[in-house]
Structure formats: structure tokens, C-alpha cells
Protein backbone atom coordinates (compact mmCIF):
# COMPACT_ATOMS: atom_id res chain seq x y z
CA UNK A 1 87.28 41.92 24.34
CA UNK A 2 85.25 38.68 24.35
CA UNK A 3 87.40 35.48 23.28
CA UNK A 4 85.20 33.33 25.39
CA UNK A 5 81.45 33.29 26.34
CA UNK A 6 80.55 35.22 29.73
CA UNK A 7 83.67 37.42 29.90
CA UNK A 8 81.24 40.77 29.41
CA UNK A 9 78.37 39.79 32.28
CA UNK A 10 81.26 38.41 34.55
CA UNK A 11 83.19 41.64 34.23
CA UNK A 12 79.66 43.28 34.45
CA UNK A 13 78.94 41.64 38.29
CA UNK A 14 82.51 41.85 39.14
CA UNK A 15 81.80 45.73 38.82
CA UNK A 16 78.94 45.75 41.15
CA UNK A 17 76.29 46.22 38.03
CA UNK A 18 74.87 42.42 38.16
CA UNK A 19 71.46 41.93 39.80
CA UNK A 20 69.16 39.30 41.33
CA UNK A 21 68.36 36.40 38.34
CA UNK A 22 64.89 36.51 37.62
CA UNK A 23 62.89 34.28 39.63
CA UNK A 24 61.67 31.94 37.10
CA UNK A 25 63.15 28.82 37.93
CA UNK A 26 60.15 27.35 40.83
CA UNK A 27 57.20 28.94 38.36
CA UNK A 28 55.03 27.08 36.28
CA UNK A 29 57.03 27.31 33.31
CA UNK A 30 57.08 24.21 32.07
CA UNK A 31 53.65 24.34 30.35
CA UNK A 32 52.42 26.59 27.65
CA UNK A 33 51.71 25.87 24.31
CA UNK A 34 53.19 23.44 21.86
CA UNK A 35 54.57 24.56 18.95
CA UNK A 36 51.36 23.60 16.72
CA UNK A 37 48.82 25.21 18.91
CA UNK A 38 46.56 28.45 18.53
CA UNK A 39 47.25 30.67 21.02
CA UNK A 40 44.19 31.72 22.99
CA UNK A 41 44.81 33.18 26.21
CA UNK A 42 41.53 31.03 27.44
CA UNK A 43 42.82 27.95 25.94
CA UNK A 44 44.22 25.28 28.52
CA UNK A 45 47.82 25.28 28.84
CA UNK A 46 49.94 22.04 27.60
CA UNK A 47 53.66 20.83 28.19
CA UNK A 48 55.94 22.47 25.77
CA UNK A 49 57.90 19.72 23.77
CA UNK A 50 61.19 21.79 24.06
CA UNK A 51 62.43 25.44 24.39
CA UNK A 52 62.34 25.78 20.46
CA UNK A 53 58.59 24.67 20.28
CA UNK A 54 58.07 26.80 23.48
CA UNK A 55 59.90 29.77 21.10
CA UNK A 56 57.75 29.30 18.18
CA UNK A 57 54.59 29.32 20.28
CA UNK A 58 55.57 32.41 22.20
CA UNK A 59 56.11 34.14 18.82
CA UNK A 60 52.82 33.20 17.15
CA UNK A 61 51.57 34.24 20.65
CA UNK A 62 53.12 37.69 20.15
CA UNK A 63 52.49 37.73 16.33
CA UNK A 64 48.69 37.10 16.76
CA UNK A 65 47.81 39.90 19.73
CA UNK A 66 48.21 37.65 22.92
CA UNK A 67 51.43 38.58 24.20
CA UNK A 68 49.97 37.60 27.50
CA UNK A 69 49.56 33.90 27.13
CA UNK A 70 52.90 33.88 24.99
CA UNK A 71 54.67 35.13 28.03
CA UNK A 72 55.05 31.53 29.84
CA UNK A 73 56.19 29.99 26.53
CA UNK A 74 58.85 33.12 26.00
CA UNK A 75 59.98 32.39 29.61
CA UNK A 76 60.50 28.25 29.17
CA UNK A 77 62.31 28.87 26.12
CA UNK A 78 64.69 31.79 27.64
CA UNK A 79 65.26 29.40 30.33
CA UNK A 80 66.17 26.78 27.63
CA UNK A 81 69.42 28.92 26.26
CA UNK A 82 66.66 30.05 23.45
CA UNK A 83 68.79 33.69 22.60
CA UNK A 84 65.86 35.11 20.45
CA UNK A 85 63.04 34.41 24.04
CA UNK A 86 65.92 36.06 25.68
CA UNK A 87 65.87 38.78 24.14
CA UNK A 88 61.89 39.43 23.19
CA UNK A 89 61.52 39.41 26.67
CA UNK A 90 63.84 41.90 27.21
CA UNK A 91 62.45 44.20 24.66
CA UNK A 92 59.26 43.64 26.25
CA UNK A 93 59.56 44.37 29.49
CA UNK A 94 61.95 47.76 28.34
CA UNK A 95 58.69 48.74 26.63
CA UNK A 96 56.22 47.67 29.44
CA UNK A 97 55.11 45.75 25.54
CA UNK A 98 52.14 43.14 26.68
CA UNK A 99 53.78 42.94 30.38
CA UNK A 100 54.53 45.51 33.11
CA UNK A 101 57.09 47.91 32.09
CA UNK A 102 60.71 46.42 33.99
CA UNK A 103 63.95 47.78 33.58
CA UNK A 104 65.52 45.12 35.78
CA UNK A 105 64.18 42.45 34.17
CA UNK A 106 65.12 43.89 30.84
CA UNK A 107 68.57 44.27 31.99
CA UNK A 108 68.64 40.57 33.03
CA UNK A 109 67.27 39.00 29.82
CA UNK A 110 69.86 40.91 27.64
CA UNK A 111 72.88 40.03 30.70
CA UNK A 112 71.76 36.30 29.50
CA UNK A 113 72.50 37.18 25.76
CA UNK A 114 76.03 38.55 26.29
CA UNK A 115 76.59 35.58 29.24
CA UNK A 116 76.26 33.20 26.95
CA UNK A 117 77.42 34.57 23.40
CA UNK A 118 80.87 32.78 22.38
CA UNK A 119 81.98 34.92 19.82
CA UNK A 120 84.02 31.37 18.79
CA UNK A 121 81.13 29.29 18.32
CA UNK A 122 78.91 32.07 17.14
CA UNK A 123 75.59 31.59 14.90
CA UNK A 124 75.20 34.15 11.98
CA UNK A 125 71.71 34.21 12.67
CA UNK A 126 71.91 35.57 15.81
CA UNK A 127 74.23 38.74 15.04
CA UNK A 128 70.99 40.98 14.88
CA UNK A 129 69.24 40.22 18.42
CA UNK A 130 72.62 39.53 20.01
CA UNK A 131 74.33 43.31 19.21
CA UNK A 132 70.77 44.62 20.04
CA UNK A 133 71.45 42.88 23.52
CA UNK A 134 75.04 45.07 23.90
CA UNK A 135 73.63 48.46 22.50
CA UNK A 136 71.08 47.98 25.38
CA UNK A 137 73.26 47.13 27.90
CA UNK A 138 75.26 50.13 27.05
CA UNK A 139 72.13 52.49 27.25
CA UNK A 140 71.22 50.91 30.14
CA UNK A 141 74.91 51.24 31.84
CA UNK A 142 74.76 54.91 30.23
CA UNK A 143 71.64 56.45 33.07
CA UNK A 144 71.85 53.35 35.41
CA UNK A 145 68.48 51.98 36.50
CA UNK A 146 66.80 53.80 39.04
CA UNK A 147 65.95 52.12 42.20
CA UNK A 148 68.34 49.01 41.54
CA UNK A 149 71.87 47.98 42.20
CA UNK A 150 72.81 48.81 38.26
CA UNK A 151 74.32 52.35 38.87
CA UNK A 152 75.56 54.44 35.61
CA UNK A 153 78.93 53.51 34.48
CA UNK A 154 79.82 54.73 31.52
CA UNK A 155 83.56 52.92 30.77
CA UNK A 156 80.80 49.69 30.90
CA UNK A 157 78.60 51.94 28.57
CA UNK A 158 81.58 52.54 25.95
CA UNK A 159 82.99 48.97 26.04
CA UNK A 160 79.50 47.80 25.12
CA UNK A 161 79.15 50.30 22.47
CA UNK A 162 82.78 49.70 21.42
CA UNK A 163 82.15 46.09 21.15
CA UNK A 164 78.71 45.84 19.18
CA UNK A 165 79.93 49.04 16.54
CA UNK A 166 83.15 46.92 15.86
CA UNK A 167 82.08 43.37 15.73
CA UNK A 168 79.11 43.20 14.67
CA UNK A 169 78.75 46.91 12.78
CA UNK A 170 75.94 48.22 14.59
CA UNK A 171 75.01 51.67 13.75
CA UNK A 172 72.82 52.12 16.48
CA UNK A 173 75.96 51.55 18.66
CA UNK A 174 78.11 53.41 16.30
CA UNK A 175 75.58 56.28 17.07
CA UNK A 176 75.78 55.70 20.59
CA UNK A 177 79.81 55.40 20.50
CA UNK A 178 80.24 58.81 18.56
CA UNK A 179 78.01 60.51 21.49
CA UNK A 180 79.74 59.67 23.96
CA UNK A 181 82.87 61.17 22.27
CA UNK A 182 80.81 63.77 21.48
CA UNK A 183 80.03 64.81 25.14
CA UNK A 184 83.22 63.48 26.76
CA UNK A 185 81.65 60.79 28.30
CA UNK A 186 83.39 58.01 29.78
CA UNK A 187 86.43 59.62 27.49
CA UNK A 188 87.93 62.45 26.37
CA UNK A 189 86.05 64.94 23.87
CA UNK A 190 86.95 63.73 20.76
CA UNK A 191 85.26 65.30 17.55
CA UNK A 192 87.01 63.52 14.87
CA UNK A 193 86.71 60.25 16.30
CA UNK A 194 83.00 60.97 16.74
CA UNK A 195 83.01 61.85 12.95
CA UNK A 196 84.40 58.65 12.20
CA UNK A 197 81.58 56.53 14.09
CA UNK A 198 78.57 58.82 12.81
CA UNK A 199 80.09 58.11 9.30
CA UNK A 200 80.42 54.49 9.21
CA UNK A 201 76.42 54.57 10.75
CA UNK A 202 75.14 57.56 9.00
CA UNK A 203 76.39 55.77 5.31
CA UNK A 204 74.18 52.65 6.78
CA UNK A 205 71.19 54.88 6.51
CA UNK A 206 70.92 55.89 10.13
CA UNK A 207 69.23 59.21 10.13
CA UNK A 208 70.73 60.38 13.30
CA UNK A 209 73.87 59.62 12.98
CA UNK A 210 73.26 61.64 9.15
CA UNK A 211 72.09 65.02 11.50
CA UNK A 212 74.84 64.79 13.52
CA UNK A 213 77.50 64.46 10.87
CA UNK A 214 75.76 66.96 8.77
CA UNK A 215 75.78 69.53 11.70
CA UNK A 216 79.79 69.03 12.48
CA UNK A 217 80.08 69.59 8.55
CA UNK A 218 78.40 72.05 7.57
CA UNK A 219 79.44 74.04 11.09
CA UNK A 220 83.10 72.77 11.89
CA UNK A 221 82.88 70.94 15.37
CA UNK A 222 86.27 69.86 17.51
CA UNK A 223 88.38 69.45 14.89
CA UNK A 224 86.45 68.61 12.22
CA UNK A 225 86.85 70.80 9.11
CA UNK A 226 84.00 72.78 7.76
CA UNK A 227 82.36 71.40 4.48
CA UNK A 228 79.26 73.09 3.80
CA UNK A 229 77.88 71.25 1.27
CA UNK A 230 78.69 68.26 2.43
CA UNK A 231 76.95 68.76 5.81
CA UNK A 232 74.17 69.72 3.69
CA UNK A 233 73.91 66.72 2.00
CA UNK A 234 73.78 64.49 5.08
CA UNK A 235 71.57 67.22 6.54
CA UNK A 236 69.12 66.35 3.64
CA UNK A 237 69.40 62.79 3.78
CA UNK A 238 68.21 62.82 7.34
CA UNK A 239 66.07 64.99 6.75
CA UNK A 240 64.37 63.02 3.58
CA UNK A 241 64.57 59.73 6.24
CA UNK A 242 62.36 61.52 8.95
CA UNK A 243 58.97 59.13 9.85
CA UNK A 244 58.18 60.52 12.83
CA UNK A 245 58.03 64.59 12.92
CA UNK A 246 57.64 64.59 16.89
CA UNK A 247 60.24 62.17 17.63
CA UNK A 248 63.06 64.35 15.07
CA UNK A 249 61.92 67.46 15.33
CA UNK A 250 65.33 68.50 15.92
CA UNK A 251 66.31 66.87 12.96
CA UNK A 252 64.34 68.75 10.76
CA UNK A 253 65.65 72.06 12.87
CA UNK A 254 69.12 71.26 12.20
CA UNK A 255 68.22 70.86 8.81
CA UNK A 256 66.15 74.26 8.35
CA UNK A 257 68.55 76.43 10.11
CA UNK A 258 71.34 74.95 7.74
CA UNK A 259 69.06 75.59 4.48
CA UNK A 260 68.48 78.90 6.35
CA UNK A 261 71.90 80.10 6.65
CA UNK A 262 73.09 78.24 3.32
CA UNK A 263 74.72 79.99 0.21
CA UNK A 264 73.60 78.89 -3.69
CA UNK A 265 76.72 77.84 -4.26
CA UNK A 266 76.55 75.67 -0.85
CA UNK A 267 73.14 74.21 -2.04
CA UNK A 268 74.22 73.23 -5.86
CA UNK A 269 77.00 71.64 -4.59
CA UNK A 270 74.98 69.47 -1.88
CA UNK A 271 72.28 68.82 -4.64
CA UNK A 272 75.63 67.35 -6.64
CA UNK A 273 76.31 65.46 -4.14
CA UNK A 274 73.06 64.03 -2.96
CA UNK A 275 72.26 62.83 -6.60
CA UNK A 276 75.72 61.66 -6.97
CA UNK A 277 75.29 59.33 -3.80
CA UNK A 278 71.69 58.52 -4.85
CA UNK A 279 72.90 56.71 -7.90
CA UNK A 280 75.60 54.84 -6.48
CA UNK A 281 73.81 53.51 -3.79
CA UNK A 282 70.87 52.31 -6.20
């Protein structure tokens, strides 16, 4: 794994998945707004004093509703080595979020986080944005990107997951790593090591990862013994967690046909353990 910054993106290019940089470098990126300035997006434009002040001025752009005039600032500061830019522009042009919806360029902003990450010389701060950057690499790597050179590959796709789930404890990644063993892909069906990745996420509070694990509980899935109850209770605690009722609608499925097909005994038990897990995590 990494030892030394821009091992991933080399081995990334070296496997055909790099594309074109961004053409950034002969725009008018060196002026936006200083650090200390409204954003307006009819205000004239000034010389940034340095990526950082070009940073805080693209955030206060995004933070106040003009995502459009912070876009120059976002763009001097990625160019700067700024991680954070690097990576709100990348979530931004995923999105299509204040600018046109680009996959490539998404894929190249978030390239720029792993490039430069030295796991060695790494800021604390950073941990968040910086596993975002390898979870969506390794969706990215999962489909490929349509119309560009990035083609799906998913051993790329597991080594990213792999990577942000173990070093920096994602659970989206751990969620992402358990599919794929899940499905058998990029690897070998393997239900108990699946179990062991939606566990470590699912006990973070990740509601999917709690569905999932509930369902190979309370069911029995590829070697993974049957506990009813305790499926039930993870069932329950994604279920509790839902937000968005279109989005997990099949979380609240899983969840009914469970109840559904549940005994008394199978529900006491769960309730037992819900409370029980309720208390120690308060």
C-alpha cells in the first residue's frame, strides 16, 4: 500500500485509468477574491494573496450561495496543493453542484488528493476529505466513466476501498468493501468477510451497512450463521436511522419483511438487545 506520496495515481495511469489534467494552468486563475472579501458574483475580481486566502474565499463563496464566483478561487487554490479546493471541486462537479455536472473532472480533482497524500507526512486534519477522495475513486473505478479513457476495474476499485476502510476507518468504504465481497466482485464471494466489513461500519452508525448485516443475520447468507434476533436488531437500527424514505425504501422492506416473518421470542430478544446497545453507546 502507500509508503510514499503518488504510489496510488501512478499505479492508477500505469493501468491505463489516468486522464488528461484539467486545463487550468493558461486560465485566469490567478485572480478571485482575497480572503477578506464579500463574494458577489458582480463584484470585480482581485489577486488572491495565496492558495489558502484563495481557499477561504472560495468557501465563503460556496457558504453564502455563489458557488459560481467561488469557482476561480476553488481552482487557484487546488492548483496551490490546497487538498480541501481539491476536493470541493471534485464533489462539485460529481454533483453538477453550482458547475456543470463532470465525471472527468471529478475523477481528476480526487487523482490530485491521493497523488499527493504521503501517508508519512500526513495532516490529521485532512483524514476526512482525503478517504472521501479514495472511496470515490473506488466508485468511480467500480462503473468506469462513460465516454472517457477511465474504464471499470474493479481490483483498482477494491484496493481503494481496501485502503480507505483500513487506514483511515471509513465506513462508507467499509460498505463499499463488504459489497464487493458480497457480489464477487473483483474477488471471490466471500460472506463472512463481508460480515466483518458491514460490522466494523454498521457499529459506526452506517445505516446500510446495519440492513445488510441485519439481512445475513437474521437469514443466514454464505456462511454466516443465522441469528434472528440479532439481525433484527441491526434491522431496527437501520431502520430507526432512515431520513430519506425514497432513497431506503429497501431498507425499510428488509426491515418489514423481517418483522413480518419474525417470532415473539425473535422480537423480545432483539428488543433486549437494541436497549442493551442503546445504553452502552450513550
Amino acid at each position: 500500500m502507500l509508503t510514499r506520496k503518488g504510489r496510488f495515481l501512478s499505479a492508477c495511469f500505469a493501468a491505463g485509468l489516468g486522464i488528461a489534467a484539467v486545463a487550468m494552468a493558461g486560465e485566469s486563475c490567478a485572480w478571485a477574491f482575497d480572503g477578506n472579501s464579500a463574494v458577489d458574483d458582480k463584484a470585480p475580481l482581485q489577486i488572491f494573496k495565496n492558495p489558502k486566502a484563495a481557499l477561504r474565499a472560495g468557501l465563503e463563496g460556496v457558504r453564502s450561495g455563489h458557488p459560481h464566483s467561488a469557482i476561480a478561487a476553488l481552482e487557484y487554490a487546488a492548483e496551490g496543493g490546497e487538498s480541501l479546493a481539491q476536493w470541493k471541486l471534485g464533489k462539485m462537479y460529481a454533483a453538477g453542484d453550482g458547475v456543470p455536472h463532470d465525471d472527468a473532472k471529478a475523477f481528476e480533482y480526487f487523482s490530485q488528493i491521493v497523488e499527493n497524500y504521503d501517508e508519512d507526512d500526513a495532516d490529521p486534519r485532512q483524514a476526512p476529505f482525503v478517504s472521501s477522495a479514495f472511496v470515490a475513486l473506488g466508485v468511480y473505478n467500480l462503473s468506469g466513466i462513460a465516454n472517457t479513457r477511465i474504464a471499470p476495474n474493479t481490483a483498482r476499485a477494491m484496493e481503494m476501498f481496501h485502503y480507505a476502510a483500513v487506514n483511515f476507518g471509513d465506513a462508507n468504504a467499509q460498505y463499499n468493501l463488504a459489497r464487493m465481497y458480497l457480489d464477487g466482485s473483483g474477488t471471490a464471494k466471500d460472506g463472512r468477510q463481508a460480515a466483518r466489513w458491514l460490522f466494523l461500519a454498521a457499529d459506526k452508525g452506517h445505516i446500510e451497512s446495519q440492513a445488510l448485516l441485519g439481512q445475513m443475520l437474521f437469514a443466514g447468507h454464505d456462511g454466516v450463521q443465522r441469528q434472528r434476533a440479532l439481525g433484527l436488531m441491526w434491522l431496527s437500527l437501520a431502520h430507526d436511522g432512515v431520513t430519506d424514505k425514497v432513497k431506503d425504501q429497501w431498507i425499510l422492506d428488509l426491515y418489514g419483511k423481517a418483522m413480518g416473518s419474525a417470532s415473539d421470542d425473535d422480537r423480545q430478544v432483539a428488543s433486549v438487545y437494541l436497549d442493551d446497545r442503546l445504553k452502552r453507546r450513550n
